[in-house]
Protein backbone atom coordinates (compact mmCIF):
# COMPACT_ATOMS: atom_id res chain seq x y z
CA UNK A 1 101.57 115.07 118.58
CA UNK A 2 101.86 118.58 116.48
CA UNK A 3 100.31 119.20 113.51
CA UNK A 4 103.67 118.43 111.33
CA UNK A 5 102.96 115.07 112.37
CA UNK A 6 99.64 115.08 111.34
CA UNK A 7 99.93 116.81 107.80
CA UNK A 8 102.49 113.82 107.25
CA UNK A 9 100.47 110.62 108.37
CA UNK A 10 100.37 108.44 105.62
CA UNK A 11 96.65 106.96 104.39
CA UNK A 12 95.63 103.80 105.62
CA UNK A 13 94.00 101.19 103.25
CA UNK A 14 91.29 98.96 103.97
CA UNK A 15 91.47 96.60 101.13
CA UNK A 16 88.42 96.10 98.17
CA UNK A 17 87.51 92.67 97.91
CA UNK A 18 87.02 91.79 94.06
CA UNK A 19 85.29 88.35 92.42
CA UNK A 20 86.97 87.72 89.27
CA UNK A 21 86.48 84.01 87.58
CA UNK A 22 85.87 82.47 91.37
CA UNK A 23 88.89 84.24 92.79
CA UNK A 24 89.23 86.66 95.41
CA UNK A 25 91.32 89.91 94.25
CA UNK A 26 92.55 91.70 97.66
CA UNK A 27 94.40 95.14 96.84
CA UNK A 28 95.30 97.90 98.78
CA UNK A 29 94.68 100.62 95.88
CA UNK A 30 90.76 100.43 96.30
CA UNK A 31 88.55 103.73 96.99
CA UNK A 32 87.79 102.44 100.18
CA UNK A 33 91.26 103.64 101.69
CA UNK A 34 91.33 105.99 104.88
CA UNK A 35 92.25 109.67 103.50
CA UNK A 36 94.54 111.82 105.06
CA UNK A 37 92.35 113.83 106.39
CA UNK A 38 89.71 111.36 107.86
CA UNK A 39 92.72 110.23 109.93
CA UNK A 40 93.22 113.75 110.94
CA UNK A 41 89.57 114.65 112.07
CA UNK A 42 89.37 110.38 114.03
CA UNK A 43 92.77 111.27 116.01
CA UNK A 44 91.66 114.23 116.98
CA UNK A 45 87.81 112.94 117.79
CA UNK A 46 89.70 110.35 119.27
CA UNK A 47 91.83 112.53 121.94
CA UNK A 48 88.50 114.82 122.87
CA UNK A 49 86.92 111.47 123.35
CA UNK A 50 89.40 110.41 126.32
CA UNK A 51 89.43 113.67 127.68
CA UNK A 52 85.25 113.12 128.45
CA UNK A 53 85.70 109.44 128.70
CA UNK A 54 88.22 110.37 131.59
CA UNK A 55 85.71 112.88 133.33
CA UNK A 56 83.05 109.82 133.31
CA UNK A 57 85.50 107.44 134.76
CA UNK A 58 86.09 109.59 137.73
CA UNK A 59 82.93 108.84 139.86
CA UNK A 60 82.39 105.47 138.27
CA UNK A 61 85.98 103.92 138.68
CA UNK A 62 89.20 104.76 140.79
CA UNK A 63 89.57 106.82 144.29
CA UNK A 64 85.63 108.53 144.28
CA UNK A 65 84.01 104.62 143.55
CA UNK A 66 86.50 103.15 146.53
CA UNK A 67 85.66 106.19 148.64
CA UNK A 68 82.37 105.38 148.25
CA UNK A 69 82.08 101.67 149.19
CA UNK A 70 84.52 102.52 151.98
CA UNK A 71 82.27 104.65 153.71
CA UNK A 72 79.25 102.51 153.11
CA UNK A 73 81.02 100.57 155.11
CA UNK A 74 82.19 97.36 152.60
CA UNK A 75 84.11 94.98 153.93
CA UNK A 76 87.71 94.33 152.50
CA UNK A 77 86.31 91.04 150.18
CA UNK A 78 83.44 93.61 149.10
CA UNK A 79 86.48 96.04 148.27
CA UNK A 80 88.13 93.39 146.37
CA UNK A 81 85.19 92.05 144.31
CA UNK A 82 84.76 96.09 143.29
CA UNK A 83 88.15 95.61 142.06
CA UNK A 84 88.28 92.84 140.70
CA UNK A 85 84.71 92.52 138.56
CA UNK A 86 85.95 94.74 135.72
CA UNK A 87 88.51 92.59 135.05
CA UNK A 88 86.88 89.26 135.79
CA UNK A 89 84.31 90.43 133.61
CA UNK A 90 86.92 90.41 130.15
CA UNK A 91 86.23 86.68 130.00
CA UNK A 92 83.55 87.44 128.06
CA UNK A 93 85.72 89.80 125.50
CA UNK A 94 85.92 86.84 123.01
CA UNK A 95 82.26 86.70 122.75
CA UNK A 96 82.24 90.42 122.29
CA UNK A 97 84.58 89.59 119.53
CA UNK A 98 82.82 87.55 117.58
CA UNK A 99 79.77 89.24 117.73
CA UNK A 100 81.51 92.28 116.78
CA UNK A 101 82.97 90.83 113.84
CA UNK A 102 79.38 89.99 112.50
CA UNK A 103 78.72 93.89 112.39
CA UNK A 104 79.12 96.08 109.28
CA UNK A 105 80.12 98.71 111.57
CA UNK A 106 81.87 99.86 114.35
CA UNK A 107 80.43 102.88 115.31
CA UNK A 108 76.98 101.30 115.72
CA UNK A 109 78.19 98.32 117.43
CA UNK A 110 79.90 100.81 119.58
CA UNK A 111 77.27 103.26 120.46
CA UNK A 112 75.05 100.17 121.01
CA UNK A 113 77.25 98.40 123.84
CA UNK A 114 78.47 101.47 125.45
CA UNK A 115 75.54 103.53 125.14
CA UNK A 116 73.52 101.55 127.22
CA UNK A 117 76.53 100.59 129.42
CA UNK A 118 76.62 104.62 130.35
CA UNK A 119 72.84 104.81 130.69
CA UNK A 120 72.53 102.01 133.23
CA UNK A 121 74.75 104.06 135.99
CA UNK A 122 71.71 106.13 136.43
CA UNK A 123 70.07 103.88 138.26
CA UNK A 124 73.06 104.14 140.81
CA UNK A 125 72.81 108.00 140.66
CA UNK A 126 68.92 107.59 141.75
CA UNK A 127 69.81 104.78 144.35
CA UNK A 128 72.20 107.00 145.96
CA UNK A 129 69.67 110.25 146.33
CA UNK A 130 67.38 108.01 147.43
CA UNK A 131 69.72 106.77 150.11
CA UNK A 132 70.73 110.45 151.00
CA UNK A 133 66.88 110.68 151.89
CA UNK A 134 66.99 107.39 153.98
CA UNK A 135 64.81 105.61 151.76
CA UNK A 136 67.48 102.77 151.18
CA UNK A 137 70.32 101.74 153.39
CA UNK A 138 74.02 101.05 153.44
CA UNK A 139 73.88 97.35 152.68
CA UNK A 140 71.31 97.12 149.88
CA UNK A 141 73.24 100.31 148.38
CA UNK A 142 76.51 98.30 148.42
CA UNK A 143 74.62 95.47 146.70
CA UNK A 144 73.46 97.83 144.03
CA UNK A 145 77.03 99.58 143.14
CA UNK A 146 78.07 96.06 143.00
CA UNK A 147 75.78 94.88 140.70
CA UNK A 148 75.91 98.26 138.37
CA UNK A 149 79.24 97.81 138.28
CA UNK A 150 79.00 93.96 136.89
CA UNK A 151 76.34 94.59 134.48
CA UNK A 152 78.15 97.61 132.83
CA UNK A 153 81.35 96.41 133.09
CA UNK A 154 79.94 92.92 131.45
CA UNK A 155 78.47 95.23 128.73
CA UNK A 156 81.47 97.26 128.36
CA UNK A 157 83.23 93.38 127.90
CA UNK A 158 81.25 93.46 124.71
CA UNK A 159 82.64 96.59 123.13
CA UNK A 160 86.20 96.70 124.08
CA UNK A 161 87.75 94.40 121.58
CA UNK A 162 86.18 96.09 119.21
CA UNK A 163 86.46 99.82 119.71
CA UNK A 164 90.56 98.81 120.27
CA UNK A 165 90.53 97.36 116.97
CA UNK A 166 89.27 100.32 115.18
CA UNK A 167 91.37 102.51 116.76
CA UNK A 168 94.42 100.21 115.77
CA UNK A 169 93.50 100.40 112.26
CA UNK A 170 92.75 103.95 111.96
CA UNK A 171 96.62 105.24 113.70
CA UNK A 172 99.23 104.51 111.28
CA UNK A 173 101.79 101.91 113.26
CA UNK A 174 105.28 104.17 112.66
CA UNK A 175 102.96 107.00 114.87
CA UNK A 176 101.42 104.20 117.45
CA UNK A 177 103.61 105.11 120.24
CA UNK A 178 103.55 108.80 119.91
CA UNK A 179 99.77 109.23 119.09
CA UNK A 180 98.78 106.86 122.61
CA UNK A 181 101.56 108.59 123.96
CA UNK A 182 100.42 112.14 123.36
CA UNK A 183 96.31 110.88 123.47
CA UNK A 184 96.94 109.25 126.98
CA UNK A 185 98.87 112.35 128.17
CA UNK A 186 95.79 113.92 127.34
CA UNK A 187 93.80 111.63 129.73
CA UNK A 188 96.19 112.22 132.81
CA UNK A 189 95.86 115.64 132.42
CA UNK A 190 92.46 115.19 132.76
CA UNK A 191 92.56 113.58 135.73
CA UNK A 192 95.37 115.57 136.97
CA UNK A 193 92.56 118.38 137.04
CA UNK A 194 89.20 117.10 137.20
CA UNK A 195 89.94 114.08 140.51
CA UNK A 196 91.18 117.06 142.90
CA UNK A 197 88.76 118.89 142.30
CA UNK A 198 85.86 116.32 142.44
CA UNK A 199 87.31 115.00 145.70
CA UNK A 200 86.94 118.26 146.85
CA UNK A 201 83.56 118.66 145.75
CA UNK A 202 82.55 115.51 147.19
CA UNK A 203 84.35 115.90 151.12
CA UNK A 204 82.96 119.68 150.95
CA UNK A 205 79.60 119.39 149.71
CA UNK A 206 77.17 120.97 151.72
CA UNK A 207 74.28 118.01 151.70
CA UNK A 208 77.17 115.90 152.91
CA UNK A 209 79.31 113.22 150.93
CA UNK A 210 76.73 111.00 149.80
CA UNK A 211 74.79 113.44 148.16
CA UNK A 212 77.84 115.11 146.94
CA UNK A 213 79.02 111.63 145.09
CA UNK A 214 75.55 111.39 143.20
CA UNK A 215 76.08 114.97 141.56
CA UNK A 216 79.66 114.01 140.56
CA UNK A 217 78.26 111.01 139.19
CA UNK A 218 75.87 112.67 137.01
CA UNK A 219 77.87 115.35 135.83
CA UNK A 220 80.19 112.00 134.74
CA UNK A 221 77.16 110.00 132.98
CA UNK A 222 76.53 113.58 130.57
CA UNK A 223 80.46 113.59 129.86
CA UNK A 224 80.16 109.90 129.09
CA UNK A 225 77.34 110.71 126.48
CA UNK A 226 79.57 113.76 125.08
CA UNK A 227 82.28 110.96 124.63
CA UNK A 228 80.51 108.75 122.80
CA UNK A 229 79.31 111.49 120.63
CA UNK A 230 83.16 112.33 119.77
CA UNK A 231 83.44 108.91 117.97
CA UNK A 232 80.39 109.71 115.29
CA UNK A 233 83.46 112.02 113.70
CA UNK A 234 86.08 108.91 113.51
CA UNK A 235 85.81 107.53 110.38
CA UNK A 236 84.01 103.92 110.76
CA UNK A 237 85.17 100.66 109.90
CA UNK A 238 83.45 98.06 108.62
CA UNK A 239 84.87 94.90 110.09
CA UNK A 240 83.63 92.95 107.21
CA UNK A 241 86.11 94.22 104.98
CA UNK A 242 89.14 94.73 108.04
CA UNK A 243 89.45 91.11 108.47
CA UNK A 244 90.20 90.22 104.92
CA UNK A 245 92.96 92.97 104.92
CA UNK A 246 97.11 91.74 104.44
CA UNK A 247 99.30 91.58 106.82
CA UNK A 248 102.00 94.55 108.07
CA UNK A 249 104.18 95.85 105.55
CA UNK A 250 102.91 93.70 102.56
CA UNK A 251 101.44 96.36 100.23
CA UNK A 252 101.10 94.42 97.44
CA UNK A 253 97.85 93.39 95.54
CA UNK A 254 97.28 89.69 96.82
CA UNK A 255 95.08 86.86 94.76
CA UNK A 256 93.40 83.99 96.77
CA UNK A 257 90.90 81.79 97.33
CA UNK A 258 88.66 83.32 100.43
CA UNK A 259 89.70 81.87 103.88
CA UNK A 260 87.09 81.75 106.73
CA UNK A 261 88.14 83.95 109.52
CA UNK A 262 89.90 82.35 111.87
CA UNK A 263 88.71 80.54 115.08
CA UNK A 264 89.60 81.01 118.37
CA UNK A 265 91.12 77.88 118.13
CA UNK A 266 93.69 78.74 115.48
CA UNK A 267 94.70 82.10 117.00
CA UNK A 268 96.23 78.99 119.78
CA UNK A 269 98.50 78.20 117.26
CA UNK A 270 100.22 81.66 117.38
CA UNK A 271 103.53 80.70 119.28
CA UNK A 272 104.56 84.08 119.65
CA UNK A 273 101.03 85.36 121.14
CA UNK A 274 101.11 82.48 123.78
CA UNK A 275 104.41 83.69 124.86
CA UNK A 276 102.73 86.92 124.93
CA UNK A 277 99.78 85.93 126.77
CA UNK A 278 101.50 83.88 129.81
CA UNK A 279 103.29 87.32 130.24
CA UNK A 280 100.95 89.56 130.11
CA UNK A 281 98.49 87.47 132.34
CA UNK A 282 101.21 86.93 135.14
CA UNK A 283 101.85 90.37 134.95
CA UNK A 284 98.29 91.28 135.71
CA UNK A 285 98.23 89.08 138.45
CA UNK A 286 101.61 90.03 140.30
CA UNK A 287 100.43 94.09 139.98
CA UNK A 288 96.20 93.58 140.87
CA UNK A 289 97.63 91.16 143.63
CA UNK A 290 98.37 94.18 145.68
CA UNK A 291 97.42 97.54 143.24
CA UNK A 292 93.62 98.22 144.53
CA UNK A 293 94.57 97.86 148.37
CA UNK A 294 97.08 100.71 147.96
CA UNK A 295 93.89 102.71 148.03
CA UNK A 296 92.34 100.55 150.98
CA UNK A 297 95.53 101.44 153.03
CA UNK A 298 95.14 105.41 153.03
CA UNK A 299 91.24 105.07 153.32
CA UNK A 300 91.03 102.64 155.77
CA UNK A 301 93.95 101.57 157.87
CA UNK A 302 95.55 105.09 157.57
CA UNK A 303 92.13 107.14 158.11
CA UNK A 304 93.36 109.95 155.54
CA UNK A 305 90.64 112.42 154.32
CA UNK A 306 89.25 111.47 150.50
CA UNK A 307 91.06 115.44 149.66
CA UNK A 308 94.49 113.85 150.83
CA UNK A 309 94.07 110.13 148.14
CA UNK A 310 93.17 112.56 145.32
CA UNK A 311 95.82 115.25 145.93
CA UNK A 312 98.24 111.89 145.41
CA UNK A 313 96.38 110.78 143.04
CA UNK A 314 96.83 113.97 140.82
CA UNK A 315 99.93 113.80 141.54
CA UNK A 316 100.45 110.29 140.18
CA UNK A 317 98.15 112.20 136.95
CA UNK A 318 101.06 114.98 136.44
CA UNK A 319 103.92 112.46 135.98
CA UNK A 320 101.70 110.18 133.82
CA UNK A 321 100.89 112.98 131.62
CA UNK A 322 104.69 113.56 131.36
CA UNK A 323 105.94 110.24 131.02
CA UNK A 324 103.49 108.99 128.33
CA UNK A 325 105.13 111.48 125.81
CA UNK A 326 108.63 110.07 126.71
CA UNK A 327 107.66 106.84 127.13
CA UNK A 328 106.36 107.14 123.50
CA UNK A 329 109.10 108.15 122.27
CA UNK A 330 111.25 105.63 123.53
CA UNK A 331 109.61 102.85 122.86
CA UNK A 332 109.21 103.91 119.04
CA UNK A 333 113.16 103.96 119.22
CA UNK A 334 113.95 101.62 121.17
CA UNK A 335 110.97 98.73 120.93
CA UNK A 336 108.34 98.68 123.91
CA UNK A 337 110.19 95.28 125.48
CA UNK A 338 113.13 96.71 126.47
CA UNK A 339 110.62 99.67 128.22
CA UNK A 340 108.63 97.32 130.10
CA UNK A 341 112.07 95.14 131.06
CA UNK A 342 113.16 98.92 133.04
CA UNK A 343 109.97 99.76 134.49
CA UNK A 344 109.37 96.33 135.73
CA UNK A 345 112.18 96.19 137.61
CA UNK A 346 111.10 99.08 139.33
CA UNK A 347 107.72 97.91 139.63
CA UNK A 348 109.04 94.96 142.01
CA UNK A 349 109.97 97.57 144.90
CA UNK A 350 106.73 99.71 144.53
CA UNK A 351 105.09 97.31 147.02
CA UNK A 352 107.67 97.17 149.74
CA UNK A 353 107.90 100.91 149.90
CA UNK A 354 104.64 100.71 151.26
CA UNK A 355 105.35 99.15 154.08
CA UNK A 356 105.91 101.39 157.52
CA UNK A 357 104.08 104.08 155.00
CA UNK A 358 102.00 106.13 158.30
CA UNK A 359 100.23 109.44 159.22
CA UNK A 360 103.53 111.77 160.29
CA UNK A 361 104.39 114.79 157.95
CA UNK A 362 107.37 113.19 157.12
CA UNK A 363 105.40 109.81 155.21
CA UNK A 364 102.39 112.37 154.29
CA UNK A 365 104.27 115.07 152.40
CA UNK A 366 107.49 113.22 150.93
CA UNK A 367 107.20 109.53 151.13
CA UNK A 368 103.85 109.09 149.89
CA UNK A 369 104.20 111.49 146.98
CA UNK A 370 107.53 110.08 146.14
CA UNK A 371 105.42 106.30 146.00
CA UNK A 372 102.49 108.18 143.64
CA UNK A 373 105.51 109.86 141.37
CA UNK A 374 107.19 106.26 140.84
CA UNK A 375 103.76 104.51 140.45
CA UNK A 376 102.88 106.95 137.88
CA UNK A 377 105.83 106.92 135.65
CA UNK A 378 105.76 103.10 135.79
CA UNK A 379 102.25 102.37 135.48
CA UNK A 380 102.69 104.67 132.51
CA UNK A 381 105.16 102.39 130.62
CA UNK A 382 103.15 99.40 131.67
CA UNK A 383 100.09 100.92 129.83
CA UNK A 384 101.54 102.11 127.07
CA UNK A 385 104.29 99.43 126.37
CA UNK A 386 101.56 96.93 126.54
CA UNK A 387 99.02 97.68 124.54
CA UNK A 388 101.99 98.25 121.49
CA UNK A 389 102.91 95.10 122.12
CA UNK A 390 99.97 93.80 121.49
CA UNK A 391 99.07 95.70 118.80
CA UNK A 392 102.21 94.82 117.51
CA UNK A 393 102.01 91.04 118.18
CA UNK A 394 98.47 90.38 116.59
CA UNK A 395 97.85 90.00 112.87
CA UNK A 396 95.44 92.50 110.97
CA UNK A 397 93.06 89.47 110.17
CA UNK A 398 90.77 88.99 113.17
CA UNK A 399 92.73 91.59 115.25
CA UNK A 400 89.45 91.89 117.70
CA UNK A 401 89.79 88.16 118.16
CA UNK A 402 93.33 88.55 119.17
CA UNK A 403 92.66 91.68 121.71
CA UNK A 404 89.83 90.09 122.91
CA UNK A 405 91.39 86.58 124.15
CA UNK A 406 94.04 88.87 125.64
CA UNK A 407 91.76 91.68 127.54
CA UNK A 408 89.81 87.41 129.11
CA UNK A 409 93.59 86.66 130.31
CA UNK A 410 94.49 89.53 131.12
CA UNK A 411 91.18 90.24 133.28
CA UNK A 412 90.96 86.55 134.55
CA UNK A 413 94.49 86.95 135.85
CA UNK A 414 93.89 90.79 137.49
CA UNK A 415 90.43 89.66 139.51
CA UNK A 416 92.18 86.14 140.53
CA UNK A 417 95.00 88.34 141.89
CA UNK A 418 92.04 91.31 143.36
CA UNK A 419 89.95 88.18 144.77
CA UNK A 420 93.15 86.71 146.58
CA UNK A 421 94.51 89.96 147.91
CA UNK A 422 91.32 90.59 149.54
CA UNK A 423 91.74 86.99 151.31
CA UNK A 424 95.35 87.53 152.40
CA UNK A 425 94.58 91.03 153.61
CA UNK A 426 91.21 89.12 155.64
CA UNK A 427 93.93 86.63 156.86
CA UNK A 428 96.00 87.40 159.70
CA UNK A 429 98.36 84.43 159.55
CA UNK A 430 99.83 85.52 156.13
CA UNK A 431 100.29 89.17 157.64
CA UNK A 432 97.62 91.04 156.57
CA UNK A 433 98.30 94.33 154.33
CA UNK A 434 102.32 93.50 154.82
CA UNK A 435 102.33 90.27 153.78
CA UNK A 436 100.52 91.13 150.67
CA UNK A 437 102.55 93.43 149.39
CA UNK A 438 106.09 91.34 149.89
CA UNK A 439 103.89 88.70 147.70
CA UNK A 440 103.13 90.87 145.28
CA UNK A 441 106.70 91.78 145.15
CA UNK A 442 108.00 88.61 144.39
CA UNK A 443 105.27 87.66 141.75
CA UNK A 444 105.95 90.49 140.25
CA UNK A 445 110.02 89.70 139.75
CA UNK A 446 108.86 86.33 138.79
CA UNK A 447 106.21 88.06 136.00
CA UNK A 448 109.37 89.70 133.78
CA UNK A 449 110.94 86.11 132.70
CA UNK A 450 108.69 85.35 130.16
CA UNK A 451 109.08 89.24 128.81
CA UNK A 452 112.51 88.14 127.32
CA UNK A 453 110.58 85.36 125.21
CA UNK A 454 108.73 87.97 123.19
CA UNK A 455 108.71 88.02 119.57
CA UNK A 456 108.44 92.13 118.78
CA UNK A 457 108.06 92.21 114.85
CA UNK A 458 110.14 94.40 113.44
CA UNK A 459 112.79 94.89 116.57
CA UNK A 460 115.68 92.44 117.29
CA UNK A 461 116.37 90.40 119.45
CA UNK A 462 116.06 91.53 123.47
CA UNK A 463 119.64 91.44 124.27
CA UNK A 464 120.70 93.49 121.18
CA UNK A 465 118.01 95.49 122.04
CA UNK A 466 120.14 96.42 125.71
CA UNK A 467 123.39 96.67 123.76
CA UNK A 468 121.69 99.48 121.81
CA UNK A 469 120.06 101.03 125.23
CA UNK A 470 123.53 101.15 126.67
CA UNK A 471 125.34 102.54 123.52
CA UNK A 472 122.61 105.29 123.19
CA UNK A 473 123.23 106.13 127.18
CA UNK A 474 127.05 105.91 127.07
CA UNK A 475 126.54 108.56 123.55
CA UNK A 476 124.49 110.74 125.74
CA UNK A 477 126.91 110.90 128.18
């Protein structure tokens, strides 16, 4: 995003809630409005924050974290539960919802939840030096990453719906898919150079890997305190105030009676979401169903050296950063349906192109790269295209509600797909790491019917949505 864009954002309004004669005035024109230029300084807080929040995920998520467990020696259900907790674990996103909503602001609430999420991964740092100097052993260290990971990710559960909802009133929704476009550009690019060159760090440290994975995970625990020190310049939100806000588009001063927020119960009622949600959670199951064992396959069954995962993996990074910009693009033109429709389709053959993947030049220098390069520009979509729709599906009132019930479904569905991957791969009669990814395959052609379903507010309908894809290619032609 370039600073043109910027200097021409236009303010967002949080409205002032007024008492007159037992009514309730809501207007937009109320000094409590975002200014230009607080939007200016939380975007760009906003996109240093990933870049650090990136750095911190390294060791604690991803390639380094399965490394890790691998060579402790985990078995593949271990492996899966790794997988599988941090999105098991968004059940309890609701609650983190509603608790959130009780706060007068998010900044605090967020410093609070992921604060001491951050802090508690020292502990793992410490277990691991003390396993370097034999003082704990393979086993009980696996037991430890494993519960680290559940307590922080349960804490992170907290925070998520909340921090999403900020962010979703702070970017102005005609700049949504260019600003997470550009800001998650930013993030691959990150990891494009920072997972190379911890994996290198790691294989080539000279106190061996062990040792070498505690430093890189407490170099990533002070980037995950600079992070959250980024978001003390984004201007705060207090969600008392948010929820009573209109809906899209209506600018106009409104006069009511005060509503209670609505319960989880009534956000059921929202046709359009449930479509939304059945989607979205099938589609989280058909991709985790196979997606963490990608990683299992190099490691384990292929043997290749941690430097060889994250030289694909930055790979994977570099067509991510390029395809969030022009995926961002596109789906501000052309709706973030008809996006996901593509991708998915190409998303269904990811899996089988796996299969016969081995160790010869031939598979390590073409046909796995070519797998990262198609995995990355999908995946990108995916992200992106999702979290618009959401955005785009939920209400203002009670939008944490709405993110949060999605995040449970979505993470429910993603650790029930993890959990029984790890079985079928432990399974030899339904064919092991093959058969897995053939299911996957098929769940995931099954997982784009209910796309077509979709409500998008303000887009038409799906299949004039194609029409206009194929007169924009045929004009381009």
């Amino acid at each position: 995003m370039d600073s043109t864009e910027l200097k021409n954002l236009e303010s967002a309004y949080i409205p002032e809630i007024i008492i007159v004669d037992d009514k309730t005035k809501v207007t937009l024109n109320s000094p409590l409005k975002i200014p230009k230029e607080a939007i200016r300084t939380s975007l760009r807080a906003s996109t240093i924050d990933v870049v650090f929040a990136n750095i911190f995920a390294i060791p604690t998520s991803g390639i380094l974290l399965s490394n890790f467990v691998v060579e402790l020696g985990a078995s593949p259900i271990a492996f899966g539960m790794l997988s599988s907790i941090p999105m098991l674990v968004n059940l309890i996103q609701p609650l983190g919802a509603y608790f959130s909503e009780k706060s007068t602001s998010r900044f605090r609430y967020s410093l609070l939840i992921f604060g001491t999420a951050r802090s508690l991964w020292i502990i793992l740092a410490i277990a691991i030096f003390l396993a370097n100097w034999g003082l704990i052993n393979s086993d009980d260290l696996i037991n430890i990453t494993l519960v680290i990971v559940l307590v922080t990710r349960l804490l992170e559960g907290f925070g998520s719906a909340s921090w999403l909802s900020w962010l979703a009133i702070i970017v102005p929704h005609r700049l949504r898919g260019r600003y997470f476009g550009f800001r998650n550009s930013v993030g691959s690019l990150t990891n494009l150079i920072c997972v190379p060159l911890a994996g290198i760090a790691v294989s080539t440290w000279h106190g061996g890997t062990l040792q070498g994975y505690g430093i890189a995970m407490a170099v990533g625990i002070l980037c995950g305190y600079i992070s959250l020190g980024c978001q003390y310049f984004k201007y705060d939100i207090n969600p008392q105030h948010h929820n009573w806000a209109p809906e899209h588009g209506n600018k106009e001063a409104v006069t009511s009676t005060p509503e209670p927020s609505s319960s989880i119960l009534e956000i059921f009622k929202d046709f359009n979401f449930l479509k939304f949600l059945f989607y979205f959670g099938l589609s989280m199951f058909a991709i985790n169903l196979s997606l963490p064992f990608f990683n299992l396959y190099m490691l384990d069954t292929l043997s290749l050296d941690v430097r060889w995962v994250t030289i694909y993996a930055s790979i994977q990074a570099a067509v991510n950063l390029l395809f969030f910009v022009i995926w961002g693009r596109l789906a501000d033109r052309f709706g973030n349906r008809l996006i996901l429709a593509f991708v998915g389709s190409i998303l269904v053959i990811i899996p089988f192109l796996w299969l016969g993947v081995g160790t010869s030049n031939l598979d390590l220098w073409l046909w796995l790269p070519m797998i990262h390069v198609l995995t990355g520009g999908t995946s990108a979509a995916s992200d992106l295209c999702n979290n618009n729709l959401l955005l785009g599906v939920a209400p203002i009132r009670n939008q944490a509600n709405y993110f949060a019930i999605s995040a449970a479904v979505a993470g429910a569905s993603g650790a029930l797909g993890t959990t029984i991957g790890g079985f079928i791969v432990q399974n030899g009669y339904l064919g092991g790491l093959t058969g897995l990814f053939i299911i996957s395959s098929l769940f995931r052609l099954v997982a784009l019917v209910p796309l077509v379903f979709i409500n998008e507010p303000r887009r038409k309908s799906f299949m004039e949505l194609i029409q206009r894809f194929r007169q924009s290619l045929l004009t381009a032609k």
